[in-house]
Protein backbone atom coordinates (compact mmCIF):
# COMPACT_ATOMS: atom_id res chain seq x y z
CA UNK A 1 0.00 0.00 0.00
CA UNK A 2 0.86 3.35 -0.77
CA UNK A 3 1.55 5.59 2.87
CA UNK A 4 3.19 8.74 3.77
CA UNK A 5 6.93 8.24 4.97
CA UNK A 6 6.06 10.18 8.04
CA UNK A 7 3.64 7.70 9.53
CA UNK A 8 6.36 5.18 8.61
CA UNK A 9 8.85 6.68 10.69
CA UNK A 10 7.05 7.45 13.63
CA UNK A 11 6.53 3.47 13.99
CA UNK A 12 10.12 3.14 13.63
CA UNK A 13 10.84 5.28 15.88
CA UNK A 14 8.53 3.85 18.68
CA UNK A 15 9.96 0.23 17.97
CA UNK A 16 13.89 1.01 17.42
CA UNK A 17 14.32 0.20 13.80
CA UNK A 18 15.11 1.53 10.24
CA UNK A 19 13.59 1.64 7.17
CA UNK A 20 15.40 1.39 4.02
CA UNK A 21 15.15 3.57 1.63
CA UNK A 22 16.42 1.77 -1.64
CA UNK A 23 16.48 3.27 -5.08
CA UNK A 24 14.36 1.28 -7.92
CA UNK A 25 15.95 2.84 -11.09
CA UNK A 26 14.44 -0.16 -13.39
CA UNK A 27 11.79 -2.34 -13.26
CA UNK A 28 13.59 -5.16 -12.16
CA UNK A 29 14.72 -3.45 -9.15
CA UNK A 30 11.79 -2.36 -8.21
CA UNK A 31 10.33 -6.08 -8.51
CA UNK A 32 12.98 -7.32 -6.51
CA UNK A 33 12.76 -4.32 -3.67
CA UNK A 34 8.99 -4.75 -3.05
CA UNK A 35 9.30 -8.20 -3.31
CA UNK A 36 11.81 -8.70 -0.91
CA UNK A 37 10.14 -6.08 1.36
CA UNK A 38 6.82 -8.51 0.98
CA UNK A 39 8.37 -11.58 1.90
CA UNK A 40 10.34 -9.92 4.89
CA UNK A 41 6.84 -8.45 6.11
CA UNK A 42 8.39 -4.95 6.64
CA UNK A 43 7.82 -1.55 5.28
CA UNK A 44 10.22 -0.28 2.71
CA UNK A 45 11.00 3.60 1.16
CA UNK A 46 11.45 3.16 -2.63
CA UNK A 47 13.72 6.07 -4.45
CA UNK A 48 13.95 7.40 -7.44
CA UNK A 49 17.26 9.35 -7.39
CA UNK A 50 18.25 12.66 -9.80
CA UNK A 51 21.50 11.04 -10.63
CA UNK A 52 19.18 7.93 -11.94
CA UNK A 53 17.87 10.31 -14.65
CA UNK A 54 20.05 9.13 -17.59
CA UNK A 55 18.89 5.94 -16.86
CA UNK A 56 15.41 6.46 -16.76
CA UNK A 57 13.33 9.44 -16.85
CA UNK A 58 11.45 10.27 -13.71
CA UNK A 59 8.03 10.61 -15.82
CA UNK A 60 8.96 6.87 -16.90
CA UNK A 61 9.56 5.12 -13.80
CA UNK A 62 7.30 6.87 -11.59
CA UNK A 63 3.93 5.32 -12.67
CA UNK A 64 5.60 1.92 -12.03
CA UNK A 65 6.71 2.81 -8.72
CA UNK A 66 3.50 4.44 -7.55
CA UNK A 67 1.42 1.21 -9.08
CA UNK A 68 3.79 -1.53 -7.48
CA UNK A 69 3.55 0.76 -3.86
CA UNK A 70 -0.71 0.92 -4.23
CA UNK A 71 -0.44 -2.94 -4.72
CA UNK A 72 2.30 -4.05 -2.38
CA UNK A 73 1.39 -6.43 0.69
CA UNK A 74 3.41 -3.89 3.02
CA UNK A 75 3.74 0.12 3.58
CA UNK A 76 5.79 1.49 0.85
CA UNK A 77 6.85 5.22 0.52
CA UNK A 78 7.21 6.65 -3.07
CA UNK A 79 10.43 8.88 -2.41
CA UNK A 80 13.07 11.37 -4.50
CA UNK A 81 16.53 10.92 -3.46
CA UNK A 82 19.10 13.41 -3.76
CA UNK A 83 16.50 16.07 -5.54
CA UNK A 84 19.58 18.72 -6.34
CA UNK A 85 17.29 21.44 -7.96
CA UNK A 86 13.89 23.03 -7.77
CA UNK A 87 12.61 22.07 -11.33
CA UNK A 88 13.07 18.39 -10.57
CA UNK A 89 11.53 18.59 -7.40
CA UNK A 90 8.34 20.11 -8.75
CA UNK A 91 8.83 17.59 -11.40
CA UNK A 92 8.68 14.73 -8.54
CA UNK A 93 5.49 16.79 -6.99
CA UNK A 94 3.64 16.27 -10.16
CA UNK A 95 4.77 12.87 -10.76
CA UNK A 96 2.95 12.00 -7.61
CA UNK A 97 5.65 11.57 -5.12
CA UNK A 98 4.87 10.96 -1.21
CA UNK A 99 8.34 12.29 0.05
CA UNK A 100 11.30 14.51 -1.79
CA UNK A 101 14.81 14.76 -0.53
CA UNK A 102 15.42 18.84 -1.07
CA UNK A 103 19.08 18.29 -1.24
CA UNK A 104 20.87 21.79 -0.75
CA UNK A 105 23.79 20.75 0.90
CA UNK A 106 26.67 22.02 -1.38
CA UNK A 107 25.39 25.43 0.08
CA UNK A 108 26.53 27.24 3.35
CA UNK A 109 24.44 26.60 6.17
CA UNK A 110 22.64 29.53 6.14
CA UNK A 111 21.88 29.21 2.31
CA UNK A 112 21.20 25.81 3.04
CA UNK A 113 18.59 26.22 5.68
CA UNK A 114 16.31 29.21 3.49
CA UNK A 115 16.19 26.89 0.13
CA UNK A 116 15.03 24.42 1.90
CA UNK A 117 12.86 26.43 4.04
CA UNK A 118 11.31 27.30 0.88
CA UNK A 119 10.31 23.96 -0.03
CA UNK A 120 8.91 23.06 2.87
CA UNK A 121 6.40 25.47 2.97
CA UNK A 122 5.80 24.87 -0.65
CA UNK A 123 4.91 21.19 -0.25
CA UNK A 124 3.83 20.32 3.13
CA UNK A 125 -0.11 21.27 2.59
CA UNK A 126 -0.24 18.69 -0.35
CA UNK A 127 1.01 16.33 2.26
CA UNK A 128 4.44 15.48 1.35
CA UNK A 129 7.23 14.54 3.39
CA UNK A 130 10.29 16.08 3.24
CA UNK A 131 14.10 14.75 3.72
CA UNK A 132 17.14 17.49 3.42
CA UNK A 133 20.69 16.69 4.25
CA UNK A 134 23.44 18.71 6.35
CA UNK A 135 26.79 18.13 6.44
CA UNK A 136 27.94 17.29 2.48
CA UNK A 137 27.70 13.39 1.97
CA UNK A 138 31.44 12.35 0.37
CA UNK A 139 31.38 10.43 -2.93
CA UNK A 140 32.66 7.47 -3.83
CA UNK A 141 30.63 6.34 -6.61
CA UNK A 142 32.03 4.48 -9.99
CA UNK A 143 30.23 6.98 -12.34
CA UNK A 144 30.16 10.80 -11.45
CA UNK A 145 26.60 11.62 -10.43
CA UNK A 146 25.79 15.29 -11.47
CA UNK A 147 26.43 17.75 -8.21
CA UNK A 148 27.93 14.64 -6.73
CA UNK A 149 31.83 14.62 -8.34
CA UNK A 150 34.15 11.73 -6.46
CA UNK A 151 35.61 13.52 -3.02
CA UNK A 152 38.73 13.80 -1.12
CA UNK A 153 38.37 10.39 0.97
CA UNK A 154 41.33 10.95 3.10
CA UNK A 155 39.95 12.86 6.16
CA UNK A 156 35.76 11.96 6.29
CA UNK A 157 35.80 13.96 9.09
CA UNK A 158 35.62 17.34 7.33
CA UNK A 159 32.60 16.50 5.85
CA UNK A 160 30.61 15.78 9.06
CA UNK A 161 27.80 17.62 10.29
CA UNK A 162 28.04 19.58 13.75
CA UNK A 163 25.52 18.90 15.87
CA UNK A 164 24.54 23.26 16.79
CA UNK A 165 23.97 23.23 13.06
CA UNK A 166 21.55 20.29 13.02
CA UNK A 167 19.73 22.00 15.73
CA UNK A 168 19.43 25.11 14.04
CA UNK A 169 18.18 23.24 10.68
CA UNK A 170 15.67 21.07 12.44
CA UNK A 171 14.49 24.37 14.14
CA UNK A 172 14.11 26.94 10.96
CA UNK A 173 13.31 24.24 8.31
CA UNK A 174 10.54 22.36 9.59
CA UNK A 175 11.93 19.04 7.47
CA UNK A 176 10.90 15.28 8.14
CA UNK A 177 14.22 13.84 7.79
CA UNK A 178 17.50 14.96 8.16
CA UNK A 179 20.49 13.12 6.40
CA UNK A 180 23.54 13.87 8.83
CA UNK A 181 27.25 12.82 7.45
CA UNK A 182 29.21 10.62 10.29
CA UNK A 183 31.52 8.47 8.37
CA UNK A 184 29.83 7.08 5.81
CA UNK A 185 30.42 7.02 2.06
CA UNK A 186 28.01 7.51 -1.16
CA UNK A 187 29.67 4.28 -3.17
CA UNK A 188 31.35 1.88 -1.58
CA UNK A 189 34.73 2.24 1.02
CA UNK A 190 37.90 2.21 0.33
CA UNK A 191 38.91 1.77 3.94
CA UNK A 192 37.11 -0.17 6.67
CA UNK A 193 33.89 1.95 8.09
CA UNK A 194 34.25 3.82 11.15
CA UNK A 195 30.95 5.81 11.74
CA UNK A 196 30.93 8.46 15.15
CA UNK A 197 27.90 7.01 16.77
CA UNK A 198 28.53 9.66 19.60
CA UNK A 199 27.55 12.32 17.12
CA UNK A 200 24.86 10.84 16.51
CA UNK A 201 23.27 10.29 19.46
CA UNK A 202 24.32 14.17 20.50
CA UNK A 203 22.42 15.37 17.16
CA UNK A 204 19.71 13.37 18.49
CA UNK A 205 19.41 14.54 21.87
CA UNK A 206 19.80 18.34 19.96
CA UNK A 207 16.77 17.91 17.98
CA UNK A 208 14.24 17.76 20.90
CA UNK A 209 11.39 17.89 18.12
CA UNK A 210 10.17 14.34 17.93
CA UNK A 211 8.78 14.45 14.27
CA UNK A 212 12.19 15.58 12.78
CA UNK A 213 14.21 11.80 12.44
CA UNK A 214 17.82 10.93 11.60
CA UNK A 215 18.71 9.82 8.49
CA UNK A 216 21.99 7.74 6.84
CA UNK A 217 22.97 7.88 3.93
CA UNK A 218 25.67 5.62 1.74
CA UNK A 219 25.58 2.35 4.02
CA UNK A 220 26.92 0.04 1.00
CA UNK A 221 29.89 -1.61 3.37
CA UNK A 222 29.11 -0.47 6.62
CA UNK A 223 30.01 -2.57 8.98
CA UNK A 224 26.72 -4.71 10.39
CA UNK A 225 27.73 -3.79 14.17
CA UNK A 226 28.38 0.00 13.20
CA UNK A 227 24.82 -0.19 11.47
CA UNK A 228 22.83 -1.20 14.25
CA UNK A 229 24.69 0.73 16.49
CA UNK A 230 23.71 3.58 14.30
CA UNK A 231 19.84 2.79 14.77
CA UNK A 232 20.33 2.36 18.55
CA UNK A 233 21.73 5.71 18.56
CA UNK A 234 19.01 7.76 16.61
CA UNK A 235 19.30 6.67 12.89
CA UNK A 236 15.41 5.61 11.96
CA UNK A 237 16.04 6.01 7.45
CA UNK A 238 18.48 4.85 5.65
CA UNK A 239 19.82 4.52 2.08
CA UNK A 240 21.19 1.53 0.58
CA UNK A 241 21.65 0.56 -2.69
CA UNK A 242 25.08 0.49 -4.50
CA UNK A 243 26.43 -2.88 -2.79
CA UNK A 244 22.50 -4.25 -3.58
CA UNK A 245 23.04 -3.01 -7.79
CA UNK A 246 26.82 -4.00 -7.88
CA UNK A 247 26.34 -7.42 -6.21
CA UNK A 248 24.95 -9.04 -9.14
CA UNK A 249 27.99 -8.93 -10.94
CA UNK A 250 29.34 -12.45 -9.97
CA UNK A 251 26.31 -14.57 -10.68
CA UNK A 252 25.70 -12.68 -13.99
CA UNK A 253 29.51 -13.10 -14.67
CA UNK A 254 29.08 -17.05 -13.57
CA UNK A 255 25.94 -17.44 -15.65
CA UNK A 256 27.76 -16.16 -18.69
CA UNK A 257 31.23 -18.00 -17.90
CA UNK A 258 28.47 -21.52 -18.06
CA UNK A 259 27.03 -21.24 -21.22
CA UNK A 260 30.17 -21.35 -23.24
CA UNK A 261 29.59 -19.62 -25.67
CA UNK A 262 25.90 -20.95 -26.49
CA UNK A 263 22.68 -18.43 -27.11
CA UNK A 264 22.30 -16.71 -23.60
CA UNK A 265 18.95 -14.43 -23.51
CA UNK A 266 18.66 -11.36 -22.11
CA UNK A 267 15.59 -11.91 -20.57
CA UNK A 268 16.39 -15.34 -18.14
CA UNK A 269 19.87 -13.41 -17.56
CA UNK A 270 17.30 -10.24 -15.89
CA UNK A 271 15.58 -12.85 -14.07
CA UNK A 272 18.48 -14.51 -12.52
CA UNK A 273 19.68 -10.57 -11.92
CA UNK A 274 16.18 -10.04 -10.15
CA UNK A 275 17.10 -12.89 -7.87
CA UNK A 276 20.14 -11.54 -7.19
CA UNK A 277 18.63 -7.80 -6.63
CA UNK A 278 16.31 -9.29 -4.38
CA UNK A 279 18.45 -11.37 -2.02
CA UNK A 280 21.07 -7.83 -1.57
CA UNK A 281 17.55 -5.95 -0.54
CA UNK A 282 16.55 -9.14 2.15
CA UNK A 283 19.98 -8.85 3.74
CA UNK A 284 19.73 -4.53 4.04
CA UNK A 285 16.02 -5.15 5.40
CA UNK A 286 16.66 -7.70 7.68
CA UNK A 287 19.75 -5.78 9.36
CA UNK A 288 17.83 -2.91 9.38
CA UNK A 289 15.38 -4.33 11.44
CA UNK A 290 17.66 -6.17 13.80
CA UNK A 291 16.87 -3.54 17.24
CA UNK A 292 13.77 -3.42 16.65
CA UNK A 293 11.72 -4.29 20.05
């Protein structure tokens, strides 16, 4: 069924868990997100990210998501990651969205704080949820994404978020969710993770409103202990999907490597690729859900 991220979150945050928030940017993936989500019994956030846009059109994708959401078996939430302007957030509006990431972050705080501002009062009397992010995510993605260029990896520290700041955005914005940066990586690691689950829990313990929740972003590689440690401490969304889309690469490598050379189609190798997809999303969800009480 088709809900509002907000009503979502509030259960999470009364039981101790997350919900991912995985990007669909096919129709396979979304298959194999919902599906696993189904067979988990667990609500899920399904994204449509701007950096997904040469790879299929917002307009194209988002009657698919919207349909497979109204006829899922558990809560899903129709969501825009990483929406870097205003024209493709309005686009996401009229697409029918339930939740848009305003994502203003390469700005100064204060810059920051009144764009998004903006949006917020623009979109919360249709009823949409909105996500914003504070503290510049670092990149570590195989392909550029646009506004998203590969960063300086050797000191994550510089990129994370200060916990007066948080306060002060939580305070002036009015947003749902905030994405703060504590270690983690857009892409995958090159080093071991080492997230700072004390800011964390100080950024939570700032925000005293109890409708604004934590958000994580880039969790491809995160360490399973660091993750739920992360929810204990105040994390209730999180993003995942660049381990789930790369993963498939081995048995789609294997499958090829079997048939020596004989006719392979296309459309049993996007099945077994579904599979794949779909056992990546189980393994997210299910650690994910591991504090919840």
């Amino acid at each position: 069924m088709l809900v509002n991220m907000k009503e979502m979150l509030k259960d999470a945050e009364r039981h101790n868990y997350a919900i991912g928030s995985l990007n669909t940017p096919n129709f396979e993936t979304l298959r194999a997100v919902i599906g696993a989500a189904e067979e988990l019994g667990c609500p899920i956030i399904i994204n449509h990210a701007q950096g997904h846009e040469p790879v299929v059109a917002l307009e194209t994708i988002a009657p698919l998501m919207k349909m497979y959401a109204e006829n899922a078996k558990v809560p899903v939430a129709m969501h825009i990651d990483h929406g870097l302007d205003i024209n493709f957030c309005m686009r996401a509006v009229r697409a029918g969205f339930t939740s848009i990431m305003c994502d203003r972050s390469e700005y100064p705080l204060e810059k920051n704080i009144a764009l998004t501002k903006q949006f917020v009062d623009l979109v919360k009397p249709l009823g949409i949820t909105v996500e914003a992010e504070l503290g510049a995510m670092p990149n570590n993605m195989p392909t550029e994404v646009p506004g998203q260029e590969a960063s300086d990896l050797s000191d994550l520290t510089k990129y994370f978020t200060r916990v007066d700041e948080a306060k002060k955005f939580a305070e002036e914005t009015g947003v749902d969710v905030l994405a703060i940066s504590i270690g983690t990586v857009h892409g995958m690691y090159k080093e071991k993770s080492n997230l700072d689950i004390d800011r964390i829990k100080a950024i939570r313990e700032a925000i005293t409103d109890e409708n604004v929740h934590l958000g994580m972003h880039g969790c491809s590689g995160t360490e399973p202990d660091q993750v739920v440690s992360a929810i204990n401490a105040g994390i209730k969304k999180i993003n995942y999907f660049t381990a789930m889309d790369t993963g498939i690469t081995p048995a789609l490598k294997q499958m090829i490597d079997d048939y020596e050379g004989r006719p392979l189609n296309y459309s049993v190798m996007v099945n077994v690729a579904m599979e794949e997809l779909k056992k990546g999303a189980k393994k997210a969800l299910e650690l994910f859900m591991t504090s919840k009480k």
